[in-house]
PDB file of N, CA and C in Angstrom:
ATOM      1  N   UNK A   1      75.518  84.333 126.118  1.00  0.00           N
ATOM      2  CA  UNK A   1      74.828  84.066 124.892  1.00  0.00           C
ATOM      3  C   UNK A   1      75.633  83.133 123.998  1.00  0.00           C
ATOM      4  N   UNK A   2      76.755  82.323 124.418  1.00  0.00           N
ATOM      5  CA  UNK A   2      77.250  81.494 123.671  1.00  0.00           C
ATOM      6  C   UNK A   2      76.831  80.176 123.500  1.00  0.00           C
ATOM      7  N   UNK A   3      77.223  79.245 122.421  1.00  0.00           N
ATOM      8  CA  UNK A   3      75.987  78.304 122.005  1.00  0.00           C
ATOM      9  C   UNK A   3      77.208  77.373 121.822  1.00  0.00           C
ATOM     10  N   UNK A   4      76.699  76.239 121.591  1.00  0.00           N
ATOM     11  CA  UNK A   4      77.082  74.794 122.009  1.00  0.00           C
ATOM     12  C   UNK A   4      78.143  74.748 120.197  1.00  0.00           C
ATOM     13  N   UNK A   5      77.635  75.512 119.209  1.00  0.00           N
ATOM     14  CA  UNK A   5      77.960  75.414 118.127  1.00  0.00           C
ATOM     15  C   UNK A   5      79.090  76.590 117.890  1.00  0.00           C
ATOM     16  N   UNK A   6      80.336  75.755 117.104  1.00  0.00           N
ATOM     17  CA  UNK A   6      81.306  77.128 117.202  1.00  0.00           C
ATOM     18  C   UNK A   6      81.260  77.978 116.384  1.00  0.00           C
ATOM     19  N   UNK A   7      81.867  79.147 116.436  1.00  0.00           N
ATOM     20  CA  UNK A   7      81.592  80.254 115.653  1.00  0.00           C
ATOM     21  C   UNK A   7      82.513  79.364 114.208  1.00  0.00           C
ATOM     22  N   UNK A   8      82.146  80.352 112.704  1.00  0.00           N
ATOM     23  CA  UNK A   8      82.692  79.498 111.681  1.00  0.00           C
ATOM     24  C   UNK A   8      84.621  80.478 111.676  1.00  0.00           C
ATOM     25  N   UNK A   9      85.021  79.200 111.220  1.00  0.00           N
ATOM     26  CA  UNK A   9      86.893  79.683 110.802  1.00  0.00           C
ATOM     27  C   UNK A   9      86.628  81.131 110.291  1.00  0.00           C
ATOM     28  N   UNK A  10      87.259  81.827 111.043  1.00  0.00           N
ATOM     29  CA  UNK A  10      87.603  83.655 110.623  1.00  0.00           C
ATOM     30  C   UNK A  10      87.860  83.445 109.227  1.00  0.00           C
ATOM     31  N   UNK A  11      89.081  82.975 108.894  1.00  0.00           N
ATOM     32  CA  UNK A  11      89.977  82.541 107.472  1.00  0.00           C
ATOM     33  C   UNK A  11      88.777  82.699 106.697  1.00  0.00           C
ATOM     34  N   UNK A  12      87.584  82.320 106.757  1.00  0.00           N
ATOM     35  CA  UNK A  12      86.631  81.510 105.532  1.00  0.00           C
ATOM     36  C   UNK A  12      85.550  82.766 105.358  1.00  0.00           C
ATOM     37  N   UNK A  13      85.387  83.260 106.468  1.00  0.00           N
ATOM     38  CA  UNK A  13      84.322  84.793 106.550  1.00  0.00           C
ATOM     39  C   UNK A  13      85.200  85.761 105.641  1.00  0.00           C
ATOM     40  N   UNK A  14      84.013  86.203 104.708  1.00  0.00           N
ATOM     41  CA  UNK A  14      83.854  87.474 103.649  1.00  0.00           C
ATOM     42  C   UNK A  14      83.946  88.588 104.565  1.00  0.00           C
ATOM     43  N   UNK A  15      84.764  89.567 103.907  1.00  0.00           N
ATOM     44  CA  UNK A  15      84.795  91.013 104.692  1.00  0.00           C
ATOM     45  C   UNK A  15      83.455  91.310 105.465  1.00  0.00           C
ATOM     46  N   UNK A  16      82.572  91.437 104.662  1.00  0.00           N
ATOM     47  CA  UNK A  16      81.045  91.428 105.037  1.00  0.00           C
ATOM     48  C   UNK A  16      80.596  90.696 106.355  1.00  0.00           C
ATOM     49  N   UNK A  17      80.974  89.564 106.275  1.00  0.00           N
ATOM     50  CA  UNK A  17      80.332  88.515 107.196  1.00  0.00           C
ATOM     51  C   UNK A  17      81.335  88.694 108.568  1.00  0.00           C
ATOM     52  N   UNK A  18      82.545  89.061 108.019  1.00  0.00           N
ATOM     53  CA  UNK A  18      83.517  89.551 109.439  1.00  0.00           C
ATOM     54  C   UNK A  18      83.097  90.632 109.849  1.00  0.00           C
ATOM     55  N   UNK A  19      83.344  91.809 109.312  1.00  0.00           N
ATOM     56  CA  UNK A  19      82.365  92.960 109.611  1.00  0.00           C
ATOM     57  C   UNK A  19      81.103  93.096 110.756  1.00  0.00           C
ATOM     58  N   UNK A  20      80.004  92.302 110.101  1.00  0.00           N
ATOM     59  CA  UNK A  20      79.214  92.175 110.641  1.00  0.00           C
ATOM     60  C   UNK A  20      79.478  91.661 112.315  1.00  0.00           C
ATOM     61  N   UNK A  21      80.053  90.397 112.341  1.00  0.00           N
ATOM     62  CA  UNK A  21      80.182  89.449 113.591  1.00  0.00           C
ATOM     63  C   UNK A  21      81.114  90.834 114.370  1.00  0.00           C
ATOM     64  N   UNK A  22      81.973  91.734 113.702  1.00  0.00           N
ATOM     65  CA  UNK A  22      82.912  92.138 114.603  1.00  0.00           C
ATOM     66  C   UNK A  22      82.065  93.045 115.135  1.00  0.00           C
ATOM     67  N   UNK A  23      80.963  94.111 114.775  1.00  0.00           N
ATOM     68  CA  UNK A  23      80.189  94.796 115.152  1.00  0.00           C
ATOM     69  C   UNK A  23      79.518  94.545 116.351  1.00  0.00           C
ATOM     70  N   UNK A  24      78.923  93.043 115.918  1.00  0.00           N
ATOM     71  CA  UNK A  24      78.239  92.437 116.960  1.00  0.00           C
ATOM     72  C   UNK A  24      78.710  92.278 118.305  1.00  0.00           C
ATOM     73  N   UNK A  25      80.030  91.930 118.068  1.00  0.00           N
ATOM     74  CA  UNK A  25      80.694  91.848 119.587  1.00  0.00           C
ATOM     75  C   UNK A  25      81.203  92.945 120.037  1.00  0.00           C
ATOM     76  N   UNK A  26      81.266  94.140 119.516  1.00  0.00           N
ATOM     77  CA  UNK A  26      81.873  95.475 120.299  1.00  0.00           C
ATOM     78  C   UNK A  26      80.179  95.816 120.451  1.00  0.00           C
ATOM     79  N   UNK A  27      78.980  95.557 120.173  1.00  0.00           N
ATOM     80  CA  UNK A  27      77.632  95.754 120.609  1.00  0.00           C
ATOM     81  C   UNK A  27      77.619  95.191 122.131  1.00  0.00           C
ATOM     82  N   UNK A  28      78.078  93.906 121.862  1.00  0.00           N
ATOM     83  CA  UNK A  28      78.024  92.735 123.217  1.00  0.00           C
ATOM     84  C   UNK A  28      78.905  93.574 124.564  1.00  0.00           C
ATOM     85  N   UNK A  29      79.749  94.113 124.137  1.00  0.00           N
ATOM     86  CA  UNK A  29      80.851  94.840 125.078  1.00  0.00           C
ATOM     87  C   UNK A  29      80.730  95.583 125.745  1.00  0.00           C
ATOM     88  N   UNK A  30      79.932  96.282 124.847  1.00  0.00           N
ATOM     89  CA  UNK A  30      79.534  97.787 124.818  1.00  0.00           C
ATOM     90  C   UNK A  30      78.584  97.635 125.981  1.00  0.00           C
ATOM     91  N   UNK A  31      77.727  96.514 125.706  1.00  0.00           N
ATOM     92  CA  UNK A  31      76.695  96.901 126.869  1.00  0.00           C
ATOM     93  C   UNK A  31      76.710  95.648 128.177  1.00  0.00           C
ATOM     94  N   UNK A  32      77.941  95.696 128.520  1.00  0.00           N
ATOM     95  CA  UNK A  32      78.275  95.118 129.340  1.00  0.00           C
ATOM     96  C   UNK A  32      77.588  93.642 130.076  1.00  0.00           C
ATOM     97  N   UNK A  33      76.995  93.119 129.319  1.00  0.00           N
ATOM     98  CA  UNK A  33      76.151  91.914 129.404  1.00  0.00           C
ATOM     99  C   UNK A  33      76.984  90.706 129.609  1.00  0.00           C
ATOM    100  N   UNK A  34      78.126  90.808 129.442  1.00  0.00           N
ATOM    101  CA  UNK A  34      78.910  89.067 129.589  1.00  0.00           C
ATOM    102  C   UNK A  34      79.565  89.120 130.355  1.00  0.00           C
ATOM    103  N   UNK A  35      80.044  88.303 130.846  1.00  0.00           N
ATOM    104  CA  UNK A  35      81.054  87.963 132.027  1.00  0.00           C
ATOM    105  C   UNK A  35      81.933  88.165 131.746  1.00  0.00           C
ATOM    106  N   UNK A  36      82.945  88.183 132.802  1.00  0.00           N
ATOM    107  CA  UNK A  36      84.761  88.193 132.148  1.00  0.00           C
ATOM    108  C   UNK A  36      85.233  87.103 131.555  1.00  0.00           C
ATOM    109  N   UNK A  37      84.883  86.327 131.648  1.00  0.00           N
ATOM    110  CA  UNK A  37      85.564  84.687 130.866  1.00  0.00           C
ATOM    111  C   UNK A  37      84.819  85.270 128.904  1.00  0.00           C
ATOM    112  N   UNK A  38      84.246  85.051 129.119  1.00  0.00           N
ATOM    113  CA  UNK A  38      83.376  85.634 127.767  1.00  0.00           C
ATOM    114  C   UNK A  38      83.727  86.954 127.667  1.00  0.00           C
ATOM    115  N   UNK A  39      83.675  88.021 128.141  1.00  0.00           N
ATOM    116  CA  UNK A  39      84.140  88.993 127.421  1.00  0.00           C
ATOM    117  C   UNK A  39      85.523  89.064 126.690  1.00  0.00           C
ATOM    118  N   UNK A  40      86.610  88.371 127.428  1.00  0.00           N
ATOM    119  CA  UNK A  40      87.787  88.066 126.977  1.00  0.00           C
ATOM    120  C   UNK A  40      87.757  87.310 126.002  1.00  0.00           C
ATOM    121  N   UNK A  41      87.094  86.417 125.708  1.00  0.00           N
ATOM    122  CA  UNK A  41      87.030  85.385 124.808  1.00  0.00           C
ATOM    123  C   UNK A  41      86.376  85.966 123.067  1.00  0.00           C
ATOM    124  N   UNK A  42      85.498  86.331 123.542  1.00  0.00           N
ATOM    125  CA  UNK A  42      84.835  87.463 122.595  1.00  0.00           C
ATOM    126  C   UNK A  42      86.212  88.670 122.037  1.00  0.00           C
ATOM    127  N   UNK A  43      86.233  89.463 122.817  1.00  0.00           N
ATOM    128  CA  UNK A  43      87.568  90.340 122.551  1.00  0.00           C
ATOM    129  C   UNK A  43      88.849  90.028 121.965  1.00  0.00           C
ATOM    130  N   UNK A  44      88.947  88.811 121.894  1.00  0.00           N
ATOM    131  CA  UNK A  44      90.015  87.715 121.160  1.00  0.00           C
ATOM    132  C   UNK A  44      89.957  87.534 120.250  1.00  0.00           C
ATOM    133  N   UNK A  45      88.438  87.253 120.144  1.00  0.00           N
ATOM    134  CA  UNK A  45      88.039  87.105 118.391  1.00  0.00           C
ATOM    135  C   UNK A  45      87.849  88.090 117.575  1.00  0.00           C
ATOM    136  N   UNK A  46      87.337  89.202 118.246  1.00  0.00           N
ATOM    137  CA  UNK A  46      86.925  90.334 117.534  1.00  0.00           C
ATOM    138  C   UNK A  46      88.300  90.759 117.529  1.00  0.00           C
ATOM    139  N   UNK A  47      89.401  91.312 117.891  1.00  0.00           N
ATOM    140  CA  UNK A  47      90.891  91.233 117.430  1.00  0.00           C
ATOM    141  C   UNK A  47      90.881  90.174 115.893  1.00  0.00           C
ATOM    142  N   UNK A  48      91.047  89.272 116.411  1.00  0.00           N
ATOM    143  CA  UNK A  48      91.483  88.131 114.888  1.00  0.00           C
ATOM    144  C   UNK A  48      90.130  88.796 113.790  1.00  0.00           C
ATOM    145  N   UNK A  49      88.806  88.927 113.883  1.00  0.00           N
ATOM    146  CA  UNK A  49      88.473  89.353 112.926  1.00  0.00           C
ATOM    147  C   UNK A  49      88.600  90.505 112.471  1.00  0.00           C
ATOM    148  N   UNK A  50      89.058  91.626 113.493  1.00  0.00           N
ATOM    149  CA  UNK A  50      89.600  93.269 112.921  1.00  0.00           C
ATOM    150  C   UNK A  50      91.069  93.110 112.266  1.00  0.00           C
ATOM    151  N   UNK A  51      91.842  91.875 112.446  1.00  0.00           N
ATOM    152  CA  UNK A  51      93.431  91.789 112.090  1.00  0.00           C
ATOM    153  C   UNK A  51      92.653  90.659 110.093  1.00  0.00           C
ATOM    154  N   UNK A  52      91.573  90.197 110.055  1.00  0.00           N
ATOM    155  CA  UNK A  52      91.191  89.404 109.207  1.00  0.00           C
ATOM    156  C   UNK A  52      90.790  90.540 107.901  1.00  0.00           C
ATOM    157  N   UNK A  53      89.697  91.645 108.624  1.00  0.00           N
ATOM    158  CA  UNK A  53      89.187  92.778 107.550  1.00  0.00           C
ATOM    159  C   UNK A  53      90.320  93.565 107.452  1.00  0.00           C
ATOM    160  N   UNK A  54      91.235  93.361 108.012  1.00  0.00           N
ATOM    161  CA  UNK A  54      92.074  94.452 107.704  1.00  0.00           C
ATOM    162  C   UNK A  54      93.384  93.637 106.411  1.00  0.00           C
ATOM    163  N   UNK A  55      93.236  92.260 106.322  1.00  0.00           N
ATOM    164  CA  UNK A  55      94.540  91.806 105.438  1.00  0.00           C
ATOM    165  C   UNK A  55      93.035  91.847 104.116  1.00  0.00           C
ATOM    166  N   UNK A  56      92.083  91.620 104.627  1.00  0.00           N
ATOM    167  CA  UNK A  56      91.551  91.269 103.120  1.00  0.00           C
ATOM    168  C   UNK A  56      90.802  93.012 102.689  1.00  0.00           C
ATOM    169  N   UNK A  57      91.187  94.012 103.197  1.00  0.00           N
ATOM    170  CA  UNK A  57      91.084  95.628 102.211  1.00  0.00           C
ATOM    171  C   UNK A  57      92.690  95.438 101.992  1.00  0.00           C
ATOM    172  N   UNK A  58      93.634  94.936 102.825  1.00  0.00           N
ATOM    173  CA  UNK A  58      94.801  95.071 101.946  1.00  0.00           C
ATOM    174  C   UNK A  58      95.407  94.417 100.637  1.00  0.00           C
ATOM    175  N   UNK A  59      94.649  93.089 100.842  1.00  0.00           N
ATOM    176  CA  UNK A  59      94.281  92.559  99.183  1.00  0.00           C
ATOM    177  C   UNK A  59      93.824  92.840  98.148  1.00  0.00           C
ATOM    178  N   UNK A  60      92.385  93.469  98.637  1.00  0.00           N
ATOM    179  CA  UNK A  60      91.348  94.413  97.864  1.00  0.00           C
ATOM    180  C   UNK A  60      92.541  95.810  96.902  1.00  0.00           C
ATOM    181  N   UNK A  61      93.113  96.472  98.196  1.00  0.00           N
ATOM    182  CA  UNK A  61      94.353  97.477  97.447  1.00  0.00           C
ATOM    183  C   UNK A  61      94.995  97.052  96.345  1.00  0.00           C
ATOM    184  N   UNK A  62      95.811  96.613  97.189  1.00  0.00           N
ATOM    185  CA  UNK A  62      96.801  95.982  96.068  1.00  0.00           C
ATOM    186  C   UNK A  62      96.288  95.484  94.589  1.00  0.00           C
ATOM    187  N   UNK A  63      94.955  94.508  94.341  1.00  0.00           N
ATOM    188  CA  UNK A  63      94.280  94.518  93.170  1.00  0.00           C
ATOM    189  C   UNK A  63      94.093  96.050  93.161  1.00  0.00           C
ATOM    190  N   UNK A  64      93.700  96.806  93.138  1.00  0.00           N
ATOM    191  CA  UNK A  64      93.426  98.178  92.875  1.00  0.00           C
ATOM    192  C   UNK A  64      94.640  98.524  91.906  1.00  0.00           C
ATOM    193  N   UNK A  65      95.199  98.504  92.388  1.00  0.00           N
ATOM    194  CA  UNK A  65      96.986  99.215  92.380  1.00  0.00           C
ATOM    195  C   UNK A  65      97.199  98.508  90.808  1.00  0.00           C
ATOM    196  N   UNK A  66      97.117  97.088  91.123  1.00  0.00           N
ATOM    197  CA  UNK A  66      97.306  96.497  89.858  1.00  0.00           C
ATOM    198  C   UNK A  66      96.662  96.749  88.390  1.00  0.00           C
ATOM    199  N   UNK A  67      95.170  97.997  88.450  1.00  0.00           N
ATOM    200  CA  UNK A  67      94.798  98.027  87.286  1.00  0.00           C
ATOM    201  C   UNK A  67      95.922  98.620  86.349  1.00  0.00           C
ATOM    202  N   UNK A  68      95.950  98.042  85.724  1.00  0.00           N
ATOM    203  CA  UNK A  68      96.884  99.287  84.359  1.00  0.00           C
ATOM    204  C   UNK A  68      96.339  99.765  83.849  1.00  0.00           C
ATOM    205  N   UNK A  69      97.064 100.584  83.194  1.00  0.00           N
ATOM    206  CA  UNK A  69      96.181 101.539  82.295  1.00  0.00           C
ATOM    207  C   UNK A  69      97.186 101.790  80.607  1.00  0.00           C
ATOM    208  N   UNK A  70      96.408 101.455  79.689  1.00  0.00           N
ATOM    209  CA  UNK A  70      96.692 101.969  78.339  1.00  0.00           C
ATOM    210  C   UNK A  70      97.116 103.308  78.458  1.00  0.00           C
ATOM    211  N   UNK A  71      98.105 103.648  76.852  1.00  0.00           N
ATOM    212  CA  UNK A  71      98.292 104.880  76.914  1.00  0.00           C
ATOM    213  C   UNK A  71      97.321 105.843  76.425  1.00  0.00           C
ATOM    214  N   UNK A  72      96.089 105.851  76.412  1.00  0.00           N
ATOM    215  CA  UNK A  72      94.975 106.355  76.132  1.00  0.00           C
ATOM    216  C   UNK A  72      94.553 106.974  77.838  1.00  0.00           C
ATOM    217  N   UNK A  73      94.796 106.238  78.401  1.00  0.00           N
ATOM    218  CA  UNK A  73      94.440 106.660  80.123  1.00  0.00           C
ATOM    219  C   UNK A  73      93.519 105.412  80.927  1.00  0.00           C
ATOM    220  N   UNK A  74      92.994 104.893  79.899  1.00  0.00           N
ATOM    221  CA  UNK A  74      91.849 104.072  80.071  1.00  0.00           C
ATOM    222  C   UNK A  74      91.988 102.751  80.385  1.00  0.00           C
ATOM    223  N   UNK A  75      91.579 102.238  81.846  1.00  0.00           N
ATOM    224  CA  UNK A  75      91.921 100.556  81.903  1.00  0.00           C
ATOM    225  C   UNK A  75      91.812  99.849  81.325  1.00  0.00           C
ATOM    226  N   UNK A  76      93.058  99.139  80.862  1.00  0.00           N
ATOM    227  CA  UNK A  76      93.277  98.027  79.264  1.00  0.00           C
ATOM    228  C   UNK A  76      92.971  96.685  80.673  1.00  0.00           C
ATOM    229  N   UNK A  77      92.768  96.465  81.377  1.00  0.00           N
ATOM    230  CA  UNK A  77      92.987  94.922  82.244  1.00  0.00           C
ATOM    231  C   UNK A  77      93.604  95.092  83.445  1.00  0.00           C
ATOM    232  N   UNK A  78      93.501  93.908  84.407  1.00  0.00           N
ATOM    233  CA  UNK A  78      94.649  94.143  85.928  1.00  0.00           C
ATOM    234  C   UNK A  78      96.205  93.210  85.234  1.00  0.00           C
ATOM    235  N   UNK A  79      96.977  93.399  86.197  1.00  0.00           N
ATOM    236  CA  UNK A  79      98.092  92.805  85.844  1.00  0.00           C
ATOM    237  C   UNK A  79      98.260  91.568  86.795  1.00  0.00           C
ATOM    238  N   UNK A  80      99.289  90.268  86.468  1.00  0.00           N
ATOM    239  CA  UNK A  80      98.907  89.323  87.699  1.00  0.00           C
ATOM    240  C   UNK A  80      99.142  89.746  89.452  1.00  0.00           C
ATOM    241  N   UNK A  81      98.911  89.244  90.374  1.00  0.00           N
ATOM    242  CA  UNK A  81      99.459  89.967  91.298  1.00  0.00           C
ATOM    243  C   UNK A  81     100.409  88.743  92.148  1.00  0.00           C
ATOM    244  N   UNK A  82     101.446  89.449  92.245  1.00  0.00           N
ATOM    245  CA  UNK A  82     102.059  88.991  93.079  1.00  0.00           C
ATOM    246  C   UNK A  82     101.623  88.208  94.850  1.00  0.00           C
ATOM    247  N   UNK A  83     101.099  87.531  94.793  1.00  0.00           N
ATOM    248  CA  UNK A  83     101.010  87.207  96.130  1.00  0.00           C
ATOM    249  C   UNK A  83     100.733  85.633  96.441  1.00  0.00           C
ATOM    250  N   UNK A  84     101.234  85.060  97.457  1.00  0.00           N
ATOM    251  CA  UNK A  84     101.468  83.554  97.952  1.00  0.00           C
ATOM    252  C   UNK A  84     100.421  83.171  98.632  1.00  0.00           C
ATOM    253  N   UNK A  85      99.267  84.441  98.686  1.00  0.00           N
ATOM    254  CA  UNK A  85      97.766  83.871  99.358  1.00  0.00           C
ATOM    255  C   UNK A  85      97.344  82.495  98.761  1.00  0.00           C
TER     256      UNK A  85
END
């Protein structure tokens, strides 16, 4: 089922849109429909996009982490975050 057009840069896919594609190919796997050249190839990617959702919830954290909080208890703002992304 692969097409003449390449899949888009992992880097550029939204959690969402990685998500989705990674689903799709443990669907593809799952039901044993592709060849070995393609299944490997597939399985490659779906790696890079499970190693992709997994740095961008660790971004997501870390903003988390960063809310502060007033001494009231109550979030006054985030703080900058440290990172070279």
């Amino acid at each position: 089922m692969m097409t003449g057009t390449p899949p888009p840069d992992i880097d550029t896919l939204s959690f969402e849109a990685a998500m989705a594609e990674l689903e799709g190919i443990v669907k593809r796997l799952e039901e044993g429909r592709v060849d070995l050249e393609e299944s490997i190839a597939i399985y490659e990617r779906g790696e890079a996009l499970k190693n992709h959702c997994e740095s961008l919830l660790r971004n997501a954290e870390a903003r988390i982490e960063k809310i502060s909080l007033g001494s009231d208890g109550k979030p006054r703002g985030v703080e900058p975050l440290d990172s070279s992304d």
